[in-house]
PDB file of N, CA and C in Angstrom:
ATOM      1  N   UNK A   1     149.771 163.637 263.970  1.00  0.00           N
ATOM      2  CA  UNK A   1     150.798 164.299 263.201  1.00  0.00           C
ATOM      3  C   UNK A   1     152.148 163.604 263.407  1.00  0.00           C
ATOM      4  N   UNK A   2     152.574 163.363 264.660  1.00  0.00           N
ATOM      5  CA  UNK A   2     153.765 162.924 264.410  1.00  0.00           C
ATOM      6  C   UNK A   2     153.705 160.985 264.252  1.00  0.00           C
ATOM      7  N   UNK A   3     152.583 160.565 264.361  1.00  0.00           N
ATOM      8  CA  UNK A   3     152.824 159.073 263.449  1.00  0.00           C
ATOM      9  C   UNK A   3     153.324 159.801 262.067  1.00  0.00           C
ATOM     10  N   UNK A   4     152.444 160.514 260.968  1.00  0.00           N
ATOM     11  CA  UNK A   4     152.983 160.590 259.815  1.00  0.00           C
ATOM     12  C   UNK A   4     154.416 161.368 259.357  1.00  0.00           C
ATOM     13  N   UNK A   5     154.756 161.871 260.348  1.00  0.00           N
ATOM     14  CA  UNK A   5     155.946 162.601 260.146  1.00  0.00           C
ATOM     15  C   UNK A   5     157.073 161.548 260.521  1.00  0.00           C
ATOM     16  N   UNK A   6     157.052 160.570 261.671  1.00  0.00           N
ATOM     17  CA  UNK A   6     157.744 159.520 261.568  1.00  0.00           C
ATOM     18  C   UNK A   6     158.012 158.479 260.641  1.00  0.00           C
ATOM     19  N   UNK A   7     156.907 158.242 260.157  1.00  0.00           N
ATOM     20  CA  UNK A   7     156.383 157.317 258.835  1.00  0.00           C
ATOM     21  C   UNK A   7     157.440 158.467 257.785  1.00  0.00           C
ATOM     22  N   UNK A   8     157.001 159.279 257.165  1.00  0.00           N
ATOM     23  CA  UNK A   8     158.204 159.864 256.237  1.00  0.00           C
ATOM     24  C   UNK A   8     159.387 160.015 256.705  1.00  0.00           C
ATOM     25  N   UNK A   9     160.237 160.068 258.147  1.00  0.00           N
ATOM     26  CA  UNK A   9     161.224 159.930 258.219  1.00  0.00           C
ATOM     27  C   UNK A   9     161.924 158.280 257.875  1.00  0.00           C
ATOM     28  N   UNK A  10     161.391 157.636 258.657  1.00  0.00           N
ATOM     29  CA  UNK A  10     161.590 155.826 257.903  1.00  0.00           C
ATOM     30  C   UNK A  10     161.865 156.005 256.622  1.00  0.00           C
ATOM     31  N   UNK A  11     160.999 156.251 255.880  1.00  0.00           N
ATOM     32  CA  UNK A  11     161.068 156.019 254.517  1.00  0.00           C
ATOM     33  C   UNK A  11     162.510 156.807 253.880  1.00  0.00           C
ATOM     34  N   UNK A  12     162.685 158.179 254.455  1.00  0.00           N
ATOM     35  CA  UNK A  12     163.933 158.343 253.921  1.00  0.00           C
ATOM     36  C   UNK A  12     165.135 158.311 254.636  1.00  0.00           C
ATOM     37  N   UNK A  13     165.065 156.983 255.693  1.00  0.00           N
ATOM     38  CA  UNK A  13     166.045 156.806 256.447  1.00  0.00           C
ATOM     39  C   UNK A  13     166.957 157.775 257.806  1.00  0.00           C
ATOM     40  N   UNK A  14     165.553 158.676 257.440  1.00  0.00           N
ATOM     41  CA  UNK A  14     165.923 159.756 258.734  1.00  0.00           C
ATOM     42  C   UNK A  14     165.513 159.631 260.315  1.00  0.00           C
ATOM     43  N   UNK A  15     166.289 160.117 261.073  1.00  0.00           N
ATOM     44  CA  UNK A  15     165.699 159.872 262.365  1.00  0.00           C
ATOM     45  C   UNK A  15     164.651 161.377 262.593  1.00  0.00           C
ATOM     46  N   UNK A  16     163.892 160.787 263.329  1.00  0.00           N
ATOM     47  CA  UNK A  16     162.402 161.354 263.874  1.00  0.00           C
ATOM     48  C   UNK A  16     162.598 162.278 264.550  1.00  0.00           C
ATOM     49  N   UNK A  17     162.493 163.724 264.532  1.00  0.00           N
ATOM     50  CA  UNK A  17     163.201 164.817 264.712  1.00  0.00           C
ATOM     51  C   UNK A  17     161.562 165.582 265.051  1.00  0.00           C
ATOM     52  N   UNK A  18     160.758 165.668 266.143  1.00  0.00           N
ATOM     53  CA  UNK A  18     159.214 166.339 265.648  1.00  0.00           C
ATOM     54  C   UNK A  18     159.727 168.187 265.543  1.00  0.00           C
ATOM     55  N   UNK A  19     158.965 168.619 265.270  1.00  0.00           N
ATOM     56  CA  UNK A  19     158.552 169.788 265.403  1.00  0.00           C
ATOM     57  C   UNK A  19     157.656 170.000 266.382  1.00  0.00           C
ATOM     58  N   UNK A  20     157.431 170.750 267.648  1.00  0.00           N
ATOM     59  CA  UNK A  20     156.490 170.867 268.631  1.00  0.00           C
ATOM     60  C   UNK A  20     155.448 172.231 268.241  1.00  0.00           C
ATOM     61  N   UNK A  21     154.460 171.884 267.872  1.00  0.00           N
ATOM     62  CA  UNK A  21     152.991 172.783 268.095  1.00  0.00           C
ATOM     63  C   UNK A  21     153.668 173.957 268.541  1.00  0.00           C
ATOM     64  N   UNK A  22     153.830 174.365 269.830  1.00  0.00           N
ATOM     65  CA  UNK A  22     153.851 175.784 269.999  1.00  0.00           C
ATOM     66  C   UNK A  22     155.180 176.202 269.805  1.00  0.00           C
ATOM     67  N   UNK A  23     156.109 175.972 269.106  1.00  0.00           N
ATOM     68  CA  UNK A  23     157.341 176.264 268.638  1.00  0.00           C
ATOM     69  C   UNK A  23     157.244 176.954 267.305  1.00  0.00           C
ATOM     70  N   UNK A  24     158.209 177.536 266.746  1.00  0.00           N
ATOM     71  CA  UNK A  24     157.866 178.951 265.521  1.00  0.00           C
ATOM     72  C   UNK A  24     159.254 177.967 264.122  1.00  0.00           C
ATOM     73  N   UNK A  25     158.246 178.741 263.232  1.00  0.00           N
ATOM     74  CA  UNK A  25     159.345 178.366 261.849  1.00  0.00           C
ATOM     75  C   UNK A  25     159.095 179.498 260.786  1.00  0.00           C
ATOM     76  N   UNK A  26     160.324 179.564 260.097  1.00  0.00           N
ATOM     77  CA  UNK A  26     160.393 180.820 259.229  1.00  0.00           C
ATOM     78  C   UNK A  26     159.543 180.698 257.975  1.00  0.00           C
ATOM     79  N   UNK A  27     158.019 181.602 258.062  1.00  0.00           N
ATOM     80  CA  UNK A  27     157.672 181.040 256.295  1.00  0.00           C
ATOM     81  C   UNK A  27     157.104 182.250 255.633  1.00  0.00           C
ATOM     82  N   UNK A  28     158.007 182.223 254.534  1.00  0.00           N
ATOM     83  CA  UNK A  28     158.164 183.110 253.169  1.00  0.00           C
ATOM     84  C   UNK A  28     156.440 183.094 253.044  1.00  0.00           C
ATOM     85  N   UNK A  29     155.636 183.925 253.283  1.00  0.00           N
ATOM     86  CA  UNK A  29     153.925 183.778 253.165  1.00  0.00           C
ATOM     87  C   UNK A  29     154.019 184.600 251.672  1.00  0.00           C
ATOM     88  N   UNK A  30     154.611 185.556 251.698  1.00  0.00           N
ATOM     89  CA  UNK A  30     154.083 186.088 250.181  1.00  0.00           C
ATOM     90  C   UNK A  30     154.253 185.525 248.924  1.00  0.00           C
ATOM     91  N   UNK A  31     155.118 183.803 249.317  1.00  0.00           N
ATOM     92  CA  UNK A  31     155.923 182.805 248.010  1.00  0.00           C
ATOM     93  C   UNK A  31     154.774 182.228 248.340  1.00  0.00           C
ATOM     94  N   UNK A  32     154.390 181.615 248.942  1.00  0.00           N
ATOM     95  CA  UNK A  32     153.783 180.493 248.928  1.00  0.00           C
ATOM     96  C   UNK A  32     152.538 179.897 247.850  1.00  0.00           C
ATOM     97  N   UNK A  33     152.207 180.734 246.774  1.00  0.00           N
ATOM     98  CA  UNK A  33     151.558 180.570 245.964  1.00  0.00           C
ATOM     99  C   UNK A  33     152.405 180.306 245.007  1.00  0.00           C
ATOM    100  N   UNK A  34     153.604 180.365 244.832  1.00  0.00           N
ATOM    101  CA  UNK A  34     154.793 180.184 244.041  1.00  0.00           C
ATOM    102  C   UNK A  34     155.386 178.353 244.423  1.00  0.00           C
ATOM    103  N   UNK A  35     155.320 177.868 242.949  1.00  0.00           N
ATOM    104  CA  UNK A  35     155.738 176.522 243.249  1.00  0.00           C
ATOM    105  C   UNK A  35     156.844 176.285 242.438  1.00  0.00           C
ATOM    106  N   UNK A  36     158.057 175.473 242.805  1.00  0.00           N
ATOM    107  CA  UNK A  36     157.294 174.303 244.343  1.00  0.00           C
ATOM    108  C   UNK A  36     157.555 174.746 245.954  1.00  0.00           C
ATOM    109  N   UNK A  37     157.110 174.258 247.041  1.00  0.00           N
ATOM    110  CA  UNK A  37     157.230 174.359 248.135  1.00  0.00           C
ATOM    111  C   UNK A  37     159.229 173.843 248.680  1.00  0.00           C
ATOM    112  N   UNK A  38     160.094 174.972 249.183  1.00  0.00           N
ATOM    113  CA  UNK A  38     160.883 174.380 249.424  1.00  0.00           C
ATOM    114  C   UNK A  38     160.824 174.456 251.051  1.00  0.00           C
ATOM    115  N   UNK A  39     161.778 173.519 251.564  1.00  0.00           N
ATOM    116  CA  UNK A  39     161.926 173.800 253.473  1.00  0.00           C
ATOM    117  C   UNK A  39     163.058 173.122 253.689  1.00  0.00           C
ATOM    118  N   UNK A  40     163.789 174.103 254.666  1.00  0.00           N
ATOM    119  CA  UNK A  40     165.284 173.183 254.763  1.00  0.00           C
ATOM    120  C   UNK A  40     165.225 173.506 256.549  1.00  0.00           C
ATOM    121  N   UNK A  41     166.298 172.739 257.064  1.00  0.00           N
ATOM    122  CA  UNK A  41     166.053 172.711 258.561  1.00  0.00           C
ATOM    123  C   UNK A  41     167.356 173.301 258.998  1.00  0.00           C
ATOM    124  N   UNK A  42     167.693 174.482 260.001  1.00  0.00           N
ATOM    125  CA  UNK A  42     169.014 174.703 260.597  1.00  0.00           C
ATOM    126  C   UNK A  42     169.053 173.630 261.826  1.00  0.00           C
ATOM    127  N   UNK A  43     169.699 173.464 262.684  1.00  0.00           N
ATOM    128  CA  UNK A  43     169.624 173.401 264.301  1.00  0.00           C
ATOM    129  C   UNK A  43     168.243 174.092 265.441  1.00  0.00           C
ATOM    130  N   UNK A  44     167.891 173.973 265.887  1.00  0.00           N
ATOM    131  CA  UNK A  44     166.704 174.665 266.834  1.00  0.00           C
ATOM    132  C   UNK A  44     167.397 175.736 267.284  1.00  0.00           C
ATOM    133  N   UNK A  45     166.715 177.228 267.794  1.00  0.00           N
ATOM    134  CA  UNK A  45     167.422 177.465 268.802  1.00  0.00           C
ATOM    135  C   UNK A  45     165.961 178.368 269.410  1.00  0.00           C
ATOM    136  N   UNK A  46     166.079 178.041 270.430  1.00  0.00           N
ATOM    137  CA  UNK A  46     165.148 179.073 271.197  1.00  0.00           C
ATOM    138  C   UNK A  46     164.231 178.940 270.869  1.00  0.00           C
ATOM    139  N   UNK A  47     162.952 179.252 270.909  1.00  0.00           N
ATOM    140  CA  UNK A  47     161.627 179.433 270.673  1.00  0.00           C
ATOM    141  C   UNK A  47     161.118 178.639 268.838  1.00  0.00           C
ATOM    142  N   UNK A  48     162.004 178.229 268.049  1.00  0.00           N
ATOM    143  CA  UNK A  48     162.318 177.977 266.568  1.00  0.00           C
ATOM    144  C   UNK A  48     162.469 176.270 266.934  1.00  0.00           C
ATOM    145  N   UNK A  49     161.879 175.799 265.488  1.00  0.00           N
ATOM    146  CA  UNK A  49     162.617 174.675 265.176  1.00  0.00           C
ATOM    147  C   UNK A  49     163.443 174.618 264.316  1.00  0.00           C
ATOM    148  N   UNK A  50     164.006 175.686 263.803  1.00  0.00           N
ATOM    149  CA  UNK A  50     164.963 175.731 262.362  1.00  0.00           C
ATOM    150  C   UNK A  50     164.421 175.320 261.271  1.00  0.00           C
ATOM    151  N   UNK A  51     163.220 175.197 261.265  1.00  0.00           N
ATOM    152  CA  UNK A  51     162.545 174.974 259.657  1.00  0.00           C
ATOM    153  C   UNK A  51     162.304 176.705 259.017  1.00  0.00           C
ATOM    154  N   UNK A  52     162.694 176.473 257.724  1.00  0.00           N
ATOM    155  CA  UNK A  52     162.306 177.848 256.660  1.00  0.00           C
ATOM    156  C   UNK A  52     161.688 177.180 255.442  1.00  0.00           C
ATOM    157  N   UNK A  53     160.688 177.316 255.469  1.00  0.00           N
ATOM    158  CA  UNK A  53     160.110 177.668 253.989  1.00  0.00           C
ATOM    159  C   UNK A  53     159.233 178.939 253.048  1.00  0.00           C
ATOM    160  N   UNK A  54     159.377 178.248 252.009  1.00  0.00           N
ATOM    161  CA  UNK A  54     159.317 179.073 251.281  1.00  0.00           C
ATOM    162  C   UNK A  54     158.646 178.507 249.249  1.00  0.00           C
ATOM    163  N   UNK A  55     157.834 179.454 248.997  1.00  0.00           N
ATOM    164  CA  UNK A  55     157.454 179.163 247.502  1.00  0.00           C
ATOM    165  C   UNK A  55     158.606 179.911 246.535  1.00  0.00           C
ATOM    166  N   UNK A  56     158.523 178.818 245.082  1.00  0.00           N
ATOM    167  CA  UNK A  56     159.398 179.520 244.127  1.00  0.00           C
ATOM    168  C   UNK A  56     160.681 178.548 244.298  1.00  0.00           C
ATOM    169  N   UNK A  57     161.378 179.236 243.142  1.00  0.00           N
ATOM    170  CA  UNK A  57     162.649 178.793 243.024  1.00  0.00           C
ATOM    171  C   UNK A  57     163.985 179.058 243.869  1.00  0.00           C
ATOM    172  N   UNK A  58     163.650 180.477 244.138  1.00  0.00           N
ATOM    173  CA  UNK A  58     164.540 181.711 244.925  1.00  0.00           C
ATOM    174  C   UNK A  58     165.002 181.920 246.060  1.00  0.00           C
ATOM    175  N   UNK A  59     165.548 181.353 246.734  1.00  0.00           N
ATOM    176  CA  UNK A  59     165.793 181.873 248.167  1.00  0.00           C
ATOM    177  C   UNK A  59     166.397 183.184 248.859  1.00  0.00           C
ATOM    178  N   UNK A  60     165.412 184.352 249.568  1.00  0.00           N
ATOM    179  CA  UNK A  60     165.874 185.590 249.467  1.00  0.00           C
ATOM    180  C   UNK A  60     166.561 185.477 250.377  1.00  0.00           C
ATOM    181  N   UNK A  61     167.489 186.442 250.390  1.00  0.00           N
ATOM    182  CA  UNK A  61     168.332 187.007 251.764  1.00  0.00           C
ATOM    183  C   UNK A  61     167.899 188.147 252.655  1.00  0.00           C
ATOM    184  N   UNK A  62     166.825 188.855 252.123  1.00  0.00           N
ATOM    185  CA  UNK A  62     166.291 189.650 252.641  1.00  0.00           C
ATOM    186  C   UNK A  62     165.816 190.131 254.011  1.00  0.00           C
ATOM    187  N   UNK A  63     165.669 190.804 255.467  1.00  0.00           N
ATOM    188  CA  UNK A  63     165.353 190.624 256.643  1.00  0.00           C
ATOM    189  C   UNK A  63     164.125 190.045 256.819  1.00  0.00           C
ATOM    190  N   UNK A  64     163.117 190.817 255.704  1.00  0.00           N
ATOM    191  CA  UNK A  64     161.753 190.417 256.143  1.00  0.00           C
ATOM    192  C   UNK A  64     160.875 189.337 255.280  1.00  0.00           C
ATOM    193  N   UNK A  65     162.170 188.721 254.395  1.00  0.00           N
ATOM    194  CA  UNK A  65     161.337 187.538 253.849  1.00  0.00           C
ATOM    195  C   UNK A  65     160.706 186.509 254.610  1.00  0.00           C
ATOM    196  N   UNK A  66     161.291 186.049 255.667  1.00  0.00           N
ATOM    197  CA  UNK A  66     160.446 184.998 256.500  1.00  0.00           C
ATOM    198  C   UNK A  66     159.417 185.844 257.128  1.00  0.00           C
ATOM    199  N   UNK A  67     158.314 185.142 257.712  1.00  0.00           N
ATOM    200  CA  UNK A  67     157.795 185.719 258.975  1.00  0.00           C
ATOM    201  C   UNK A  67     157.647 184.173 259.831  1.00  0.00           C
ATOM    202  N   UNK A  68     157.794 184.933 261.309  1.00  0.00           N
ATOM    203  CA  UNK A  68     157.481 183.383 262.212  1.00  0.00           C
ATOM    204  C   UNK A  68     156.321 183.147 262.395  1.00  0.00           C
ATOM    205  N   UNK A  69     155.891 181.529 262.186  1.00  0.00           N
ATOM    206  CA  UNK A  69     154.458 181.264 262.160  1.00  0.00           C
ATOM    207  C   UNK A  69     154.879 180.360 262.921  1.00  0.00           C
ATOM    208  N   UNK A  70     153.685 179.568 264.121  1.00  0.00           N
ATOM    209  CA  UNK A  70     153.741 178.349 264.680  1.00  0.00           C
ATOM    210  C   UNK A  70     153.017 177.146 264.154  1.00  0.00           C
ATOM    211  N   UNK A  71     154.087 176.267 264.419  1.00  0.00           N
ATOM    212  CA  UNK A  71     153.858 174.756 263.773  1.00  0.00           C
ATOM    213  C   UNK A  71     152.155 174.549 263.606  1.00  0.00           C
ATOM    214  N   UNK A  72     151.066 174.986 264.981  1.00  0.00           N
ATOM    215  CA  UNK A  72     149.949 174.410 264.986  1.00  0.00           C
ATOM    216  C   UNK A  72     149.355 174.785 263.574  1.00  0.00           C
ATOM    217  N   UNK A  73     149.557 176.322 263.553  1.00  0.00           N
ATOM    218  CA  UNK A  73     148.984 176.664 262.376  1.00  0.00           C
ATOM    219  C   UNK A  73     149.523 176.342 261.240  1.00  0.00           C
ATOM    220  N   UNK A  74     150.489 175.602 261.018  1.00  0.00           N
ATOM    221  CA  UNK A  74     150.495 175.307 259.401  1.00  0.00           C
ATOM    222  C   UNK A  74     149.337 174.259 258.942  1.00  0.00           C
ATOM    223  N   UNK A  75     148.864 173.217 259.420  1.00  0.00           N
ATOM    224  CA  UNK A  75     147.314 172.936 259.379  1.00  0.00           C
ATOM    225  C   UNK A  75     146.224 173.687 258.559  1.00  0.00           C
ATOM    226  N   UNK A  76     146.417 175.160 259.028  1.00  0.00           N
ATOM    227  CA  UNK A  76     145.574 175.926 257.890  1.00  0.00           C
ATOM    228  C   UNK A  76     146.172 176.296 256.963  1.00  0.00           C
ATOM    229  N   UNK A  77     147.611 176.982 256.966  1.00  0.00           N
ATOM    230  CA  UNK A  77     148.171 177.716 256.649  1.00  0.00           C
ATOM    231  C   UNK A  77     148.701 176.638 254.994  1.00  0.00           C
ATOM    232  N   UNK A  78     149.400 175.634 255.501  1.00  0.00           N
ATOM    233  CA  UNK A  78     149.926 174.877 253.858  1.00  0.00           C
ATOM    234  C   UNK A  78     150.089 173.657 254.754  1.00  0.00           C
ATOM    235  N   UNK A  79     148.980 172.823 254.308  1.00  0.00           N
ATOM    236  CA  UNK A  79     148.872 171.426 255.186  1.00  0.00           C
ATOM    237  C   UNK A  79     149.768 170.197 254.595  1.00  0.00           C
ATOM    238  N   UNK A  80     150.226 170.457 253.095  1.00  0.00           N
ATOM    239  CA  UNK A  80     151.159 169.801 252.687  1.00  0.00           C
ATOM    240  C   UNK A  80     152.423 169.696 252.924  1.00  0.00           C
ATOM    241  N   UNK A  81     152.724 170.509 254.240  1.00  0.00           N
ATOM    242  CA  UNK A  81     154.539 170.496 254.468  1.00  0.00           C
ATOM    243  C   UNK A  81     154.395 169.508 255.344  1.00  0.00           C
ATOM    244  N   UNK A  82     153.254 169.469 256.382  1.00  0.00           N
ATOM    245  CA  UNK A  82     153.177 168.934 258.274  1.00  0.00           C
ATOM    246  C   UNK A  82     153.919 167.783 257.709  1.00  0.00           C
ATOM    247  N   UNK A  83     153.760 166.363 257.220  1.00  0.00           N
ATOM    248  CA  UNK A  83     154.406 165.539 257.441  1.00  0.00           C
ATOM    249  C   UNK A  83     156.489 165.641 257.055  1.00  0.00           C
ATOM    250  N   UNK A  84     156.448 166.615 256.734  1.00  0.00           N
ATOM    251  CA  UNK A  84     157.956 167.101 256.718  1.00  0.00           C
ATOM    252  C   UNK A  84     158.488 167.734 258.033  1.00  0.00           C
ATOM    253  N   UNK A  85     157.372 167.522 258.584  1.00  0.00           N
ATOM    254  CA  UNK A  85     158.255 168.732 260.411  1.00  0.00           C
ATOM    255  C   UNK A  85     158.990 168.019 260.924  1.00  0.00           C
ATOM    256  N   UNK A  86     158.875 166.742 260.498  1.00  0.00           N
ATOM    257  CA  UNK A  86     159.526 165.505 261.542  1.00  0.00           C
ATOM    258  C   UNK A  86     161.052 164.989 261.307  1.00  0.00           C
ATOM    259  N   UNK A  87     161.447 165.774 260.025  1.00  0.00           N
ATOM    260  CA  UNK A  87     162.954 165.543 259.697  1.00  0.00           C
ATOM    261  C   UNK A  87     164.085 166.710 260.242  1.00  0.00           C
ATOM    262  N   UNK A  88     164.679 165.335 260.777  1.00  0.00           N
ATOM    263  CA  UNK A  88     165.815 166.381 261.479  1.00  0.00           C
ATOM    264  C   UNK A  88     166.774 167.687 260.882  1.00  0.00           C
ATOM    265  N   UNK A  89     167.127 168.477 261.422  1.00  0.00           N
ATOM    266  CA  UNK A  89     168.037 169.392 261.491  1.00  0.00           C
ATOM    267  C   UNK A  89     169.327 168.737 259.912  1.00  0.00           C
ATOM    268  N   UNK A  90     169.597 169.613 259.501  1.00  0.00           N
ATOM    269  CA  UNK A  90     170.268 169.193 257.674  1.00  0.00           C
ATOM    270  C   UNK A  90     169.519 168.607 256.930  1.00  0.00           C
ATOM    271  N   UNK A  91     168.295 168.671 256.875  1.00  0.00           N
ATOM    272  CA  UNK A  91     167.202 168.110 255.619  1.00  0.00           C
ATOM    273  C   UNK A  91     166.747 169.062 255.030  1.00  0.00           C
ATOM    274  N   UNK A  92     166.731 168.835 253.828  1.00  0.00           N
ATOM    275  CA  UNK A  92     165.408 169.564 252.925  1.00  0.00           C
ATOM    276  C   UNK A  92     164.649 168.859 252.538  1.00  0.00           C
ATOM    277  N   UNK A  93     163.950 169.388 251.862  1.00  0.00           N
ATOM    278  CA  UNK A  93     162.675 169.293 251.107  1.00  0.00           C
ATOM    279  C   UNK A  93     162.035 170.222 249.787  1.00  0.00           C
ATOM    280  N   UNK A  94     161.464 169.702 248.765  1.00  0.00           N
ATOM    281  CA  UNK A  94     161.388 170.206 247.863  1.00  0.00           C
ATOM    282  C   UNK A  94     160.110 169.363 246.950  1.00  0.00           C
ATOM    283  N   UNK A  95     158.771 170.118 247.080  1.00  0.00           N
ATOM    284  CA  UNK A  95     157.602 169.755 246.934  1.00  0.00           C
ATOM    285  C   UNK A  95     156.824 170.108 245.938  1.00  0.00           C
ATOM    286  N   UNK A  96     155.808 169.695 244.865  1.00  0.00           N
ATOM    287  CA  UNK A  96     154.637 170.362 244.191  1.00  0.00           C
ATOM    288  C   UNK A  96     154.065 168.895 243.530  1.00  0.00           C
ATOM    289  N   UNK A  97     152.621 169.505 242.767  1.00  0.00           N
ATOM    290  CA  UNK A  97     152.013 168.399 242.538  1.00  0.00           C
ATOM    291  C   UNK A  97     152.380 167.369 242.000  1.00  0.00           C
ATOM    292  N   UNK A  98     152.509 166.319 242.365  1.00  0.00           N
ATOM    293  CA  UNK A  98     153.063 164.900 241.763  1.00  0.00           C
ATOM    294  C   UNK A  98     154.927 164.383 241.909  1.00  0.00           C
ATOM    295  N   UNK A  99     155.323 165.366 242.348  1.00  0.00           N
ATOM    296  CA  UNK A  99     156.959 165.634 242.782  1.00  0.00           C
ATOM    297  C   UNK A  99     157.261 165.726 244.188  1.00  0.00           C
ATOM    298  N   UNK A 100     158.302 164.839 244.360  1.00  0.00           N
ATOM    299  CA  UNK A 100     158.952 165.364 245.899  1.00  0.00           C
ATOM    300  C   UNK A 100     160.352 164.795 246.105  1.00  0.00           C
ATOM    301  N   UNK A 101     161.184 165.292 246.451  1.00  0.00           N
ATOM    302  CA  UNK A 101     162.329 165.504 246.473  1.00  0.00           C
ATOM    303  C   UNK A 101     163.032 165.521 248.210  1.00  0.00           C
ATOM    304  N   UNK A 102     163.404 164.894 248.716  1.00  0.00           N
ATOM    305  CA  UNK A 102     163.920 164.907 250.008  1.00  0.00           C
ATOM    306  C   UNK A 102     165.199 164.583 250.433  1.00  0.00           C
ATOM    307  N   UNK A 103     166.060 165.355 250.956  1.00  0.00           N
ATOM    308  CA  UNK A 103     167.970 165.086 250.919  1.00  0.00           C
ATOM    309  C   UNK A 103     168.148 165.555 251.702  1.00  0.00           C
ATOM    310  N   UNK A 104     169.282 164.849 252.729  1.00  0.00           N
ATOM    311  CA  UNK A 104     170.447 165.498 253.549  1.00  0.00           C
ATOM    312  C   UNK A 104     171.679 166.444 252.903  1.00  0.00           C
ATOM    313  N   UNK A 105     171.215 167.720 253.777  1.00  0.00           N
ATOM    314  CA  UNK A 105     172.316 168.999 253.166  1.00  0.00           C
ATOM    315  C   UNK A 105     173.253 168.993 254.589  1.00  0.00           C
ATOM    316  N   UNK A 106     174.505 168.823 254.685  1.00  0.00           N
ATOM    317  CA  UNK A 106     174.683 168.748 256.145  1.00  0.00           C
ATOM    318  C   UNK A 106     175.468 170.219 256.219  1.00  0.00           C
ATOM    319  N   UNK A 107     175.758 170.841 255.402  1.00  0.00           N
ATOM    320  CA  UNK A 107     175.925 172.231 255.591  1.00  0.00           C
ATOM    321  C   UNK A 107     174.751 173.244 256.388  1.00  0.00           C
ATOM    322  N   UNK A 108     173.954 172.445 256.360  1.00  0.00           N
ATOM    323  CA  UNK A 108     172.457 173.251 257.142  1.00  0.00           C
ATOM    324  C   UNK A 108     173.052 173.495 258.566  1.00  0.00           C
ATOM    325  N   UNK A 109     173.970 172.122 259.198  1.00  0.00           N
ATOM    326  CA  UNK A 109     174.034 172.328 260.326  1.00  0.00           C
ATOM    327  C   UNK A 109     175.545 172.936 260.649  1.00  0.00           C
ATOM    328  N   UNK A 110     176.037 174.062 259.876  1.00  0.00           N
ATOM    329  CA  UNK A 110     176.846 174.623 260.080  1.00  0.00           C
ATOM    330  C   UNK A 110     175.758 176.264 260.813  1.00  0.00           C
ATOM    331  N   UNK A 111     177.090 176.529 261.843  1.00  0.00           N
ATOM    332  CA  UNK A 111     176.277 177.899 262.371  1.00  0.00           C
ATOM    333  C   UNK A 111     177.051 179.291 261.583  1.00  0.00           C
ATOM    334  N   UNK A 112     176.352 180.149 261.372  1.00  0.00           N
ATOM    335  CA  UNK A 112     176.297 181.375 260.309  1.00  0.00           C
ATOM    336  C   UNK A 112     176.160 182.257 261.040  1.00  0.00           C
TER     337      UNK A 112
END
């Protein structure tokens, strides 16, 4: 996993940022049949790598739109994000069939 997550950071000139297996990220499960796949990264803090994703266009504000899932399981869960875990903190991402979209937001790494 993290050869290919390095390999997509190269390519978009990002430094290699992994996501660790037993560490947690926020994901919108009831979007996820909703395309395209988005994921943007805060800062880490605690038990989190600051990744959120989410299906659809929409980003809710809601308390219980995320739920925390761990990195191992996205493997089952939506195996098309894993090579995105590896971009650092102010990246997104923005995914579906035949499309992909990848940019530095550096407002991500403002704290809220």
């Amino acid at each position: 996993m993290d050869e290919l997550q390095a390999t997509l950071c190269e390519r978009f000139g990002a430094e290699f940022h992994p996501s660790q297996p037993q560490l947690k990220l926020g994901v919108a499960m009831a979007t996820l049949e909703q395309k395209p796949i988005n994921g943007l990264r805060h800062p880490p803090k605690g038990d989190t790598t600051g990744w959120y994703i989410w299906g659809g266009g929409e980003l809710s504000s809601a308390n219980d739109f995320f739920q925390p899932v761990h990195v191992h399981h996205l493997d089952a869960i939506l195996p098309a994000i894993v090579p995105y875990l590896g971009l650092p903190p102010g990246w997104r991402f923005q995914i579906t069939l035949g499309y992909e979209d990848v940019w530095f937001d550096g407002t991500l790494l403002n704290e809220s």
